[in-house]
N, C-alpha and C. Protein backbone atom coordinates (compact mmCIF):
# COMPACT_ATOMS: atom_id res chain seq x y z
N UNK A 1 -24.35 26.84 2.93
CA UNK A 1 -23.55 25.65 2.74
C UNK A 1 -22.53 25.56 3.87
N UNK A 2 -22.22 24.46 4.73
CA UNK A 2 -21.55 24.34 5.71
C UNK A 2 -20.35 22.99 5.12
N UNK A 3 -18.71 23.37 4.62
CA UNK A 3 -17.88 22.86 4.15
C UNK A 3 -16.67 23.45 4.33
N UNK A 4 -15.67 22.98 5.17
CA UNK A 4 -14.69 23.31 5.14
C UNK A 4 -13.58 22.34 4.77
N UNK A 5 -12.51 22.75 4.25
CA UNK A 5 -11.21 22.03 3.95
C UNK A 5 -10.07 22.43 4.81
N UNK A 6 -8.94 21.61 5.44
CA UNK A 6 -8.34 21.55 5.99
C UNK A 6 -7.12 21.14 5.79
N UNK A 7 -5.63 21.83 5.78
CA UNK A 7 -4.62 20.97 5.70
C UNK A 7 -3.91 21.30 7.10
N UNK A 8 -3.29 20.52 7.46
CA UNK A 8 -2.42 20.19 8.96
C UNK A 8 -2.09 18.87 9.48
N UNK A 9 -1.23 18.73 10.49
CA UNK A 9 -0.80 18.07 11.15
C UNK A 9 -1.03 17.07 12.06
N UNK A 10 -1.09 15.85 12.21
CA UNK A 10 -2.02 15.12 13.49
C UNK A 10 -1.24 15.71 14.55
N UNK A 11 -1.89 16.17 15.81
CA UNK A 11 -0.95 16.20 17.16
C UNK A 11 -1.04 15.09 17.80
N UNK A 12 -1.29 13.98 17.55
CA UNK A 12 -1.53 12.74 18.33
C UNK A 12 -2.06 11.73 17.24
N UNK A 13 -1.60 10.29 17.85
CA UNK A 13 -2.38 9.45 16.80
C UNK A 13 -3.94 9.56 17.33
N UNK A 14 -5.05 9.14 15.86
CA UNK A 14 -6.16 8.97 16.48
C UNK A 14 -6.30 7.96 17.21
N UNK A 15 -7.92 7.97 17.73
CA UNK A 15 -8.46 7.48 19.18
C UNK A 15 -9.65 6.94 18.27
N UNK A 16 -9.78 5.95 18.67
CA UNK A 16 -10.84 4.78 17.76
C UNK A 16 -11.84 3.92 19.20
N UNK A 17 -12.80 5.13 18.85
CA UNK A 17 -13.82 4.06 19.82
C UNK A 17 -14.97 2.97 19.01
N UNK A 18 -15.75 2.21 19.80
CA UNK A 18 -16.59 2.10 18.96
C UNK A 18 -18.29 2.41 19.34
N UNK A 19 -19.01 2.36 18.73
CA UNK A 19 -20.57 2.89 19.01
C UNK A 19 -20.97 1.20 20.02
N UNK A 20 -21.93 1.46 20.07
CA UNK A 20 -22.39 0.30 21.13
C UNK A 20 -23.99 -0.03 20.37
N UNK A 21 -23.84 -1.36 20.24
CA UNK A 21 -25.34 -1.75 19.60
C UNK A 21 -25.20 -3.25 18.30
N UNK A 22 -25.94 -3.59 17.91
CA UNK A 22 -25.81 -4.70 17.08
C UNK A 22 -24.93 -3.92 15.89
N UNK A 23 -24.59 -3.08 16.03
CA UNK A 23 -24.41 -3.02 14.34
C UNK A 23 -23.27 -1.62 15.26
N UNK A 24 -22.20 -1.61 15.33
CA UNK A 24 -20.62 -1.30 15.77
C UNK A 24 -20.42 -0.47 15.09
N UNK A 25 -19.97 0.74 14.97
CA UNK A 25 -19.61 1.83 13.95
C UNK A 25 -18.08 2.21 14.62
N UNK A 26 -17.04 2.20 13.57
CA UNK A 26 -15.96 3.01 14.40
C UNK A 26 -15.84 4.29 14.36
N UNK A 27 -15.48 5.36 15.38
CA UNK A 27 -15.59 6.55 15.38
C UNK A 27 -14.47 7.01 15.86
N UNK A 28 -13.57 7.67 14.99
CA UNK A 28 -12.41 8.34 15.25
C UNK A 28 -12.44 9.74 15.58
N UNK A 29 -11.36 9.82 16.58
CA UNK A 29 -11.30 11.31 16.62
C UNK A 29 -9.90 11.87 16.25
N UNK A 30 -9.29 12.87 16.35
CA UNK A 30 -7.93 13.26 16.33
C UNK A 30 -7.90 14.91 16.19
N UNK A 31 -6.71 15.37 16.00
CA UNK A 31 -6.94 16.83 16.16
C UNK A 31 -5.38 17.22 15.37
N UNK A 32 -5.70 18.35 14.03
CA UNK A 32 -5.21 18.79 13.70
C UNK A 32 -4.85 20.46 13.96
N UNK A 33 -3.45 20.19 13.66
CA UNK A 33 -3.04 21.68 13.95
C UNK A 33 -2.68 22.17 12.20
N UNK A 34 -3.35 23.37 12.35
CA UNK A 34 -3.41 23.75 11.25
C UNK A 34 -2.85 25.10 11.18
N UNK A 35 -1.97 25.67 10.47
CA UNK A 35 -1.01 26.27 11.17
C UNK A 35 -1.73 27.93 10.13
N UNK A 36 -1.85 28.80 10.57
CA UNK A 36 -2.69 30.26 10.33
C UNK A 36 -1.58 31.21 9.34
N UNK A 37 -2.22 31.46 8.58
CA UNK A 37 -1.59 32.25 7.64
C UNK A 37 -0.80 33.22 7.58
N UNK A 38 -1.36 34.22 8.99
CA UNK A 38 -0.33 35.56 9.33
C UNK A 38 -0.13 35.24 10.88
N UNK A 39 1.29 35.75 10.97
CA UNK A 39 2.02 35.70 12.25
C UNK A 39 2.11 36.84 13.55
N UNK A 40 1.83 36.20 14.40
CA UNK A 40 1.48 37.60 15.35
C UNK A 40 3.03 37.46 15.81
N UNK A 41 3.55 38.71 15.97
CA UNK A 41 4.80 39.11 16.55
C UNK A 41 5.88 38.14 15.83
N UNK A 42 5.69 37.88 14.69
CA UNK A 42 6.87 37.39 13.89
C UNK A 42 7.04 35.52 14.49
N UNK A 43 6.02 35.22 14.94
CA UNK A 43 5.91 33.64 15.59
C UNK A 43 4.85 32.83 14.70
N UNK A 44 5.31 31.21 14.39
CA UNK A 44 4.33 30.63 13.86
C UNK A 44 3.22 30.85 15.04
N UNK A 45 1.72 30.41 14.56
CA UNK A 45 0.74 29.97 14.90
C UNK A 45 0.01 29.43 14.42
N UNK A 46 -0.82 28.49 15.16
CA UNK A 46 -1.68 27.57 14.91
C UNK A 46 -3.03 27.47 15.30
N UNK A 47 -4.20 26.91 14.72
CA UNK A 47 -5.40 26.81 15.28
C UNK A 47 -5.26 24.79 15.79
N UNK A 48 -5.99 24.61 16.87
CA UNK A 48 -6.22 23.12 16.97
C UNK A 48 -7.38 22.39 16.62
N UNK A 49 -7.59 21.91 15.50
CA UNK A 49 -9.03 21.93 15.29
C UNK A 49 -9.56 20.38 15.84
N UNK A 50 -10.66 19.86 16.17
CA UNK A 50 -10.82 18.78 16.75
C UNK A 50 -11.38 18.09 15.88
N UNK A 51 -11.35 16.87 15.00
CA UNK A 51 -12.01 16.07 14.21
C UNK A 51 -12.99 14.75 14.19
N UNK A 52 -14.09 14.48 13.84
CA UNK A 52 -14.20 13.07 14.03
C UNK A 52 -14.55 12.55 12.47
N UNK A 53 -14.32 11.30 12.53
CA UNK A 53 -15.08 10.26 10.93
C UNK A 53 -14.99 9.20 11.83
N UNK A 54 -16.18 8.66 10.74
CA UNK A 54 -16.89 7.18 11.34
C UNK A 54 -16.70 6.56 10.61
N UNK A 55 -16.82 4.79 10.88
CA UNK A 55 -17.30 3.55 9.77
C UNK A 55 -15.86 3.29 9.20
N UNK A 56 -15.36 2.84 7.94
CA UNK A 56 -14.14 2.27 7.25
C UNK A 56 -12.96 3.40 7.55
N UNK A 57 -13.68 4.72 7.39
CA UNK A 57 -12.79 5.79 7.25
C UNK A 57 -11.90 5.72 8.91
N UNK A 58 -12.86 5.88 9.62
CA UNK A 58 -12.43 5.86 11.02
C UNK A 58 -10.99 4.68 11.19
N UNK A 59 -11.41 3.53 10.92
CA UNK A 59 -10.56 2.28 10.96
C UNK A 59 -9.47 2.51 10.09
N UNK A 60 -9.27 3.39 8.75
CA UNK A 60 -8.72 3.89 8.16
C UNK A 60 -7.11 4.64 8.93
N UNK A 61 -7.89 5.39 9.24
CA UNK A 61 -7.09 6.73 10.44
C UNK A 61 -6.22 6.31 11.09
N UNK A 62 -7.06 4.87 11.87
CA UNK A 62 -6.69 4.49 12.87
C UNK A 62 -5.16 3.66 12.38
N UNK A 63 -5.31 2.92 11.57
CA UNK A 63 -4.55 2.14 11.28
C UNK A 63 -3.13 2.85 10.39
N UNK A 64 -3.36 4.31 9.12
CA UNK A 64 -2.45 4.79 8.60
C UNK A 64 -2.16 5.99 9.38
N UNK A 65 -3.04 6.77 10.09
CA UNK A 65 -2.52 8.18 10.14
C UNK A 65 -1.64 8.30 11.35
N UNK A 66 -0.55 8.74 11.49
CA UNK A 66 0.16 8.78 12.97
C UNK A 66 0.23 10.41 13.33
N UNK A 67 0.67 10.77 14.68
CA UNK A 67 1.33 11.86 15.57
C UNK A 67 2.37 12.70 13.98
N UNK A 68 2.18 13.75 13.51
CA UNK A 68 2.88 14.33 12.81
C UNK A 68 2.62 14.57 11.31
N UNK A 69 1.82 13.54 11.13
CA UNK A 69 1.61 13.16 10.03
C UNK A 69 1.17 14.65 9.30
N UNK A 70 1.11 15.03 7.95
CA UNK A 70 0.34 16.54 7.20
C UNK A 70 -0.83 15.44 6.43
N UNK A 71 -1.89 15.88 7.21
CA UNK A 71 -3.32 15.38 5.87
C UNK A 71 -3.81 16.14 5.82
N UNK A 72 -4.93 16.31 4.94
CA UNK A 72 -6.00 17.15 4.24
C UNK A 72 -7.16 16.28 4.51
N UNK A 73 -8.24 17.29 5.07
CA UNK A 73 -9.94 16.80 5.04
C UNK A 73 -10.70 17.50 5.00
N UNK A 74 -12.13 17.42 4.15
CA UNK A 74 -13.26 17.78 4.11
C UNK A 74 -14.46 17.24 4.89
N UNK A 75 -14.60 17.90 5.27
CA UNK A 75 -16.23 17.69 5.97
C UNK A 75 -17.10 19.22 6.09
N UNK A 76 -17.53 19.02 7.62
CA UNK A 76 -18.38 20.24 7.57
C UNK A 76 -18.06 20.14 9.44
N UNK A 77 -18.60 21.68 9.76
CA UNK A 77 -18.47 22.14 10.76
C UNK A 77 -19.65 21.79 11.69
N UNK A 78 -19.49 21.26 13.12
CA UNK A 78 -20.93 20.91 14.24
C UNK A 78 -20.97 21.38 15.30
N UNK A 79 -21.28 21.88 15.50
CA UNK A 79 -21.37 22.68 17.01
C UNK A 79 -22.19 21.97 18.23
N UNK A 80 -22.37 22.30 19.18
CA UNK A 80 -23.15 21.06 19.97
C UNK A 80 -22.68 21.96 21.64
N UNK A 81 -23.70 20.94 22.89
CA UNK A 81 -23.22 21.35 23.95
C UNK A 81 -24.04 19.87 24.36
N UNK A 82 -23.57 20.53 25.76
CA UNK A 82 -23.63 19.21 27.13
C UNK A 82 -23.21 20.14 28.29
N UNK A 83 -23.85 19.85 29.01
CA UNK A 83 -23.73 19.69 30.89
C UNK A 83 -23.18 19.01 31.66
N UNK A 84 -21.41 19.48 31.86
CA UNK A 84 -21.01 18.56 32.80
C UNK A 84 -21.26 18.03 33.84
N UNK A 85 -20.44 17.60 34.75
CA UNK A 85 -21.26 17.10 35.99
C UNK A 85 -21.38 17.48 37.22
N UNK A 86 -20.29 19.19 37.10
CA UNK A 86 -20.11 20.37 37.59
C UNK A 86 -21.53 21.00 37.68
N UNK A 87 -22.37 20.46 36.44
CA UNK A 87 -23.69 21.40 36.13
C UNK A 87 -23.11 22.52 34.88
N UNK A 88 -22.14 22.66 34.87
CA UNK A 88 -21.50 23.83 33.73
C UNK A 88 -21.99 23.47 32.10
N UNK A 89 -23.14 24.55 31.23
CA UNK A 89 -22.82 24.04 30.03
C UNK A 89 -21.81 23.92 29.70
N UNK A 90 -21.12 23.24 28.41
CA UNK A 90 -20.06 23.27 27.55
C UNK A 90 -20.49 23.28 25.88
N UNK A 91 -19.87 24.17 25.71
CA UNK A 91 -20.19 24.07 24.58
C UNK A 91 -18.86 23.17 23.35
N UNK A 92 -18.83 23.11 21.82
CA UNK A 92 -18.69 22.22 21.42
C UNK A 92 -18.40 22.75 19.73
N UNK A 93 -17.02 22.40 19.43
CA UNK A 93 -17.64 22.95 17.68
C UNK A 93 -15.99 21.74 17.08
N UNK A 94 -16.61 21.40 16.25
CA UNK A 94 -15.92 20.14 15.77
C UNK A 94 -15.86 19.99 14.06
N UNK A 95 -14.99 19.25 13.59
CA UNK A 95 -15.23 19.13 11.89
C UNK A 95 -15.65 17.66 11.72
N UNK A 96 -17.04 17.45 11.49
CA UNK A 96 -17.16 15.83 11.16
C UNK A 96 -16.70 15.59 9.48
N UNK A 97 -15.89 14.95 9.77
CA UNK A 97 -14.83 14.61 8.30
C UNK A 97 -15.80 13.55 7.24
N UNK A 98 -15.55 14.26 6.37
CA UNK A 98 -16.31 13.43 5.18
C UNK A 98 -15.11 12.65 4.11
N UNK A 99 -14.53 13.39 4.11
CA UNK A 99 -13.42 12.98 2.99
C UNK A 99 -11.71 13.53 4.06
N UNK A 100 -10.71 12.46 3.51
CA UNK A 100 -9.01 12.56 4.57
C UNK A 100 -8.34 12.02 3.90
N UNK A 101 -7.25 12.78 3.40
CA UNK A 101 -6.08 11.66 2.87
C UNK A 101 -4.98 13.03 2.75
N UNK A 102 -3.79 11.64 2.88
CA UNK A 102 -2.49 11.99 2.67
C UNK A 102 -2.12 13.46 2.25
N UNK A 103 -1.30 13.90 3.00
CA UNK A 103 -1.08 15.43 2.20
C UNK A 103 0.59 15.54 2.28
N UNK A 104 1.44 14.68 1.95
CA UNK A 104 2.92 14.31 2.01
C UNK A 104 3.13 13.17 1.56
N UNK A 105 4.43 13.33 0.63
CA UNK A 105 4.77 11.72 0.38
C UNK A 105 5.17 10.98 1.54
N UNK A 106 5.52 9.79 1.15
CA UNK A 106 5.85 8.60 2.31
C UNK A 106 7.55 8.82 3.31
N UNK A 107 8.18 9.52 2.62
CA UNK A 107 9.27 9.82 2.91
C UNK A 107 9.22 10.87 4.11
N UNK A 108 8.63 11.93 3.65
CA UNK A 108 8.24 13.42 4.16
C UNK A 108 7.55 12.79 5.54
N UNK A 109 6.66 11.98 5.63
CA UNK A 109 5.97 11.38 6.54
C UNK A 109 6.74 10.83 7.32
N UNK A 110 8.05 9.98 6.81
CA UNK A 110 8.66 9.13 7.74
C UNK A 110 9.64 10.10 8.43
N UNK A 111 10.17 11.13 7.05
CA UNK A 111 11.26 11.85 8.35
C UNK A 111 10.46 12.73 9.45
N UNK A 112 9.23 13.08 9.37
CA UNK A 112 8.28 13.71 10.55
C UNK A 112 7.85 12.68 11.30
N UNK A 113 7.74 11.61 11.02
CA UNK A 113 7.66 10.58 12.43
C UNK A 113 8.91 10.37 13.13
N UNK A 114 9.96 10.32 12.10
CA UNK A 114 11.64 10.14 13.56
C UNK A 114 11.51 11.20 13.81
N UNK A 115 11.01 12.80 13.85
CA UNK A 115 11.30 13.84 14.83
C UNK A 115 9.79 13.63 15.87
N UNK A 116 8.75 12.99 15.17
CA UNK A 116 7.76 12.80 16.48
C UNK A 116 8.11 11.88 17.37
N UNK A 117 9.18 10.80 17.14
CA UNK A 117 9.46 9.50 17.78
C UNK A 117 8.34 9.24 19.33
N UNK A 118 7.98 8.52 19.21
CA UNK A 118 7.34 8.18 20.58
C UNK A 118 8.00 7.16 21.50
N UNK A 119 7.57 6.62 22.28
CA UNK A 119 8.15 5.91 23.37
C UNK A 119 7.33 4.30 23.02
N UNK A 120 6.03 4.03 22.51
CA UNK A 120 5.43 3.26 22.31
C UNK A 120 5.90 2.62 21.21
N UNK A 121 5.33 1.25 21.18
CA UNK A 121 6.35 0.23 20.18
C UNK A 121 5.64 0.51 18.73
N UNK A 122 7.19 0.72 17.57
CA UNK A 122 6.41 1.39 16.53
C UNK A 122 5.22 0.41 15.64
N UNK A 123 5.04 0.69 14.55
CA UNK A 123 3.89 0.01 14.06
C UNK A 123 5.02 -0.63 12.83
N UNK A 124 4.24 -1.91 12.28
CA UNK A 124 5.15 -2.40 11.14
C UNK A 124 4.96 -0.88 9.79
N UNK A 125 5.99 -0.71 9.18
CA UNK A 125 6.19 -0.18 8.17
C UNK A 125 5.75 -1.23 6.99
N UNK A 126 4.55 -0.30 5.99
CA UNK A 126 4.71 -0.36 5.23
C UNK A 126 5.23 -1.11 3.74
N UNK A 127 5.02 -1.80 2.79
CA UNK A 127 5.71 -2.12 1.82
C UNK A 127 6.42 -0.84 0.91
N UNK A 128 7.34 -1.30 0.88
CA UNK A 128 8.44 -0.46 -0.28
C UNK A 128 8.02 0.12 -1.07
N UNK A 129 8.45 1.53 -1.13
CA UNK A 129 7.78 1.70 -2.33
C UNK A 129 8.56 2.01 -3.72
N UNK A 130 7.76 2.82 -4.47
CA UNK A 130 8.70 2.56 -5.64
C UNK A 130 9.64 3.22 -6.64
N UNK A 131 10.13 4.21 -5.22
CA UNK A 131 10.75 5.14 -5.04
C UNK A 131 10.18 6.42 -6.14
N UNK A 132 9.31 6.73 -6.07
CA UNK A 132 8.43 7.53 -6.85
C UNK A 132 7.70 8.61 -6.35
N UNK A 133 8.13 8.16 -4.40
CA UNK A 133 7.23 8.80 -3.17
C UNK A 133 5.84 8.62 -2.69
N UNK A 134 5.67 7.69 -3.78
CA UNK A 134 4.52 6.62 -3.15
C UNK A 134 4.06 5.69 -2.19
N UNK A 135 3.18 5.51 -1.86
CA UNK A 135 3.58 3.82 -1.06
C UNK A 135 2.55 2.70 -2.03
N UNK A 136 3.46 1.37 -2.06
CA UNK A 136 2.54 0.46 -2.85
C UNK A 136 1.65 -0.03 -1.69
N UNK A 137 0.58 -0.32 -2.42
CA UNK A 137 -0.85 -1.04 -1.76
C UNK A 137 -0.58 -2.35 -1.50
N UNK A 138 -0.19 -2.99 0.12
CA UNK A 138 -0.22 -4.15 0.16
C UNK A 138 -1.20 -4.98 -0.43
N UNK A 139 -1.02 -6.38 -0.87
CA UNK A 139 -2.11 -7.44 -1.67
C UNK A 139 -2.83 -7.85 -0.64
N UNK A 140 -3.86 -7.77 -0.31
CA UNK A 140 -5.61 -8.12 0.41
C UNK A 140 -5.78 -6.88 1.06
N UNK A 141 -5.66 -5.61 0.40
CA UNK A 141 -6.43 -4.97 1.37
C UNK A 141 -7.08 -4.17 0.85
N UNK A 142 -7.75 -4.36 -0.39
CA UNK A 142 -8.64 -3.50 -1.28
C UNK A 142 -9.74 -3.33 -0.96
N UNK A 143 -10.54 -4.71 0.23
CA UNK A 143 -11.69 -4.53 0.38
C UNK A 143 -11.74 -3.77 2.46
N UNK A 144 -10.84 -3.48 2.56
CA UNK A 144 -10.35 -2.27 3.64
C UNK A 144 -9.99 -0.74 3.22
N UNK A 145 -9.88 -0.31 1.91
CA UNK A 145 -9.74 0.96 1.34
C UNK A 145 -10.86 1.62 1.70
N UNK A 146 -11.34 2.97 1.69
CA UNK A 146 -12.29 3.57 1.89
C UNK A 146 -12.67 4.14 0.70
N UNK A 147 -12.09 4.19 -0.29
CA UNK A 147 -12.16 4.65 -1.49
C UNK A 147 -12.23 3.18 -2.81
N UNK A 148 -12.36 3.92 -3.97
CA UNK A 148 -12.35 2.47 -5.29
C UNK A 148 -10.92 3.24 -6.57
């Protein structure tokens, strides 16, 4: 059985390409740091793991997950190679994400985005929530959820 679960950090917002052909798939990537259980020489550490999901989920990512953010995902592990243009194999090992969501309330999220602050213009925030540490579901966007 090839399944792993993941909790960590975005180090960057994702990167949303799309496939090429009549029929468009979005394919996200991003990369979590996932921070390792025991400490060498009394220092955090981290692994960087590299991620992709496709289709609603991808557009998903793209649109909620930012630089800092703590989520959780399931998928499974892919390994792979290619030949640069050096001629050098490369090899390749990645988590294609099956399942991603939230692993912090909305708050926790926002005070880790003012310490990620970026330079780029921010994104609209959100509707209010209901102070419960939730966020409410804006009205029309049920048939954009990736989930029911």
């Amino acid at each position: 059985m090839n399944k792993v679960v993941l909790v960590g950090r975005l180090t960057r917002d994702p990167e949303v390409r799309y496939s090429q052909g009549d029929n468009a798939t979005a394919v996200a990537r991003y990369t979590l740091a996932v921070d390792r259980r025991f400490r060498r020489d009394g220092e955090p550490t981290a692994d960087f793991i590299p991620c992709v999901i496709f289709g609603r989920s991808a557009e998903f990512a793209e649109k909620y997950f930012h630089q800092g953010m703590r989520v959780s995902i399931s998928g499974r592990i892919q390994t792979g190679s290619y030949t640069n243009k050096d001629g050098v194999k490369v090899y390749t090992t990645e988590v294609i994400v099956e399942e991603q969501e939230f692993a912090e309330s909305r708050a926790e999220a926002e005070a880790n985005r003012a310490s990620f602050q970026r330079q780029s213009a921010p994104s609209p925030a959100p509707s209010a929530d209901a102070g419960d540490g939730f966020m409410n579901i804006p009205d029309g966007i049920d048939e954009e959820l990736p989930f029911n």
